[in-house]
Protein backbone atom coordinates (compact mmCIF):
# COMPACT_ATOMS: atom_id res chain seq x y z
CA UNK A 1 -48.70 133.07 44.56
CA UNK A 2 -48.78 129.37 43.60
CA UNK A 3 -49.44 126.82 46.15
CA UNK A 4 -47.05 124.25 46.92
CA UNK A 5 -48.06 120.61 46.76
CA UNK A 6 -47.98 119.43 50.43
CA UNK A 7 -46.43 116.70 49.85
CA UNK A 8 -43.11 118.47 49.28
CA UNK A 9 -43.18 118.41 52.71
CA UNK A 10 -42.92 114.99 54.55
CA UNK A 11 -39.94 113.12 55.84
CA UNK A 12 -38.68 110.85 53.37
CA UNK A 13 -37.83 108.44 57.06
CA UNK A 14 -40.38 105.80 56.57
CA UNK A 15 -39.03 103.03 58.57
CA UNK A 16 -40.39 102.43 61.84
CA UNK A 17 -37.95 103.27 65.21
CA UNK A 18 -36.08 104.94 62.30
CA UNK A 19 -35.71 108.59 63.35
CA UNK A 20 -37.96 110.17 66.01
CA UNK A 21 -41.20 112.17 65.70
CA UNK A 22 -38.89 115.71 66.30
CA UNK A 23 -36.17 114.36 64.13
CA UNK A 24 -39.11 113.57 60.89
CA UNK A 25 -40.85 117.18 61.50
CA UNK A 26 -37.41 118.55 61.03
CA UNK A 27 -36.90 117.29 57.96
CA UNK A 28 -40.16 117.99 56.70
CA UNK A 29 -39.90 121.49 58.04
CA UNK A 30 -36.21 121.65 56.07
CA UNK A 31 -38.48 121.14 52.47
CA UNK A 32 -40.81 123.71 53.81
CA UNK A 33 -37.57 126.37 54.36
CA UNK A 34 -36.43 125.66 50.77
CA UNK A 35 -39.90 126.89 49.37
CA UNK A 36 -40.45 129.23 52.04
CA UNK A 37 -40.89 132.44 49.89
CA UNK A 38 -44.47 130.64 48.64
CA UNK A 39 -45.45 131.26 51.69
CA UNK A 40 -47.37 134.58 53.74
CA UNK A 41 -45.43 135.42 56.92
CA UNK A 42 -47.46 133.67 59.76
CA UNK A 43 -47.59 133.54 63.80
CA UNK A 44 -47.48 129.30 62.58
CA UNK A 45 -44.72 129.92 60.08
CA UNK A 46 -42.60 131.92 62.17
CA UNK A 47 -42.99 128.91 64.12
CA UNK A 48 -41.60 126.44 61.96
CA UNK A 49 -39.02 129.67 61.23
CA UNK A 50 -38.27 129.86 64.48
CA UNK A 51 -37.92 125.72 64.69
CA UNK A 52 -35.94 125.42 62.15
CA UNK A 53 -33.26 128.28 63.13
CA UNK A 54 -33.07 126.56 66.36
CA UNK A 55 -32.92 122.78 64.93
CA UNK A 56 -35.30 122.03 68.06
CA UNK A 57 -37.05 118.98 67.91
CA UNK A 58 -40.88 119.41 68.53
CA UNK A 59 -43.78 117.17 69.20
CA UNK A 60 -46.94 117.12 67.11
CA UNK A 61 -48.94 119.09 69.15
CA UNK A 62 -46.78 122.10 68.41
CA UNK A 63 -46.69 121.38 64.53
CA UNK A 64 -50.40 120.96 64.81
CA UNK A 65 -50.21 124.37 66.61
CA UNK A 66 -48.31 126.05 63.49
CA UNK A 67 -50.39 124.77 61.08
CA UNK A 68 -53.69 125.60 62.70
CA UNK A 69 -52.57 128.97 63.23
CA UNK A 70 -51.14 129.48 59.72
CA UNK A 71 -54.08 128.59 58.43
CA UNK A 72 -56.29 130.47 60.02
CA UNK A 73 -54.41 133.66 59.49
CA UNK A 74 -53.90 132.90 55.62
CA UNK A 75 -57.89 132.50 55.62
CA UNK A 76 -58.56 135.49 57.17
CA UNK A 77 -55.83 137.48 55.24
CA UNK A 78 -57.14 136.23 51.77
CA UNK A 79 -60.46 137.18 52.69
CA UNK A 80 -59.98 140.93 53.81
């Protein structure tokens, strides 16, 4: 499985007052769907999954959440 560069997956918003913290992590998350497949199922990326079905913004604490928790199960499941 190749890793994706991670920068596939900012907002392109870049202006300041421009869109809203929930409103940038969607559109990041939107990149992530399109390359989603590179990606083990996850409790984090069900997550964004679930997010992203929903179109529910989200503050960084629960994107920080997602990707803590993705990462620790794709550690532990690479090293079993």
């Amino acid at each position: 499985m190749a890793t994706p560069s991670a920068s596939l997956f900012l907002s392109d918003s870049v202006v300041q007052g421009g869109l809203s913290t929930g409103e940038k992590l969607l559109e990041a998350i939107s990149k992530l769907q399109a390359d989603r497949s590179s990606f083990l199922t996850s409790p984090g990326m069900t997550g964004y999954d679930e997010l992203w079905a929903s179109r529910r913004q989200a503050a960084l604490g629960t994107n920080k959440r997602h990707e803590i928790s993705h990462h620790i199960y794709t550690t532990l499941a690479t090293t079993r």
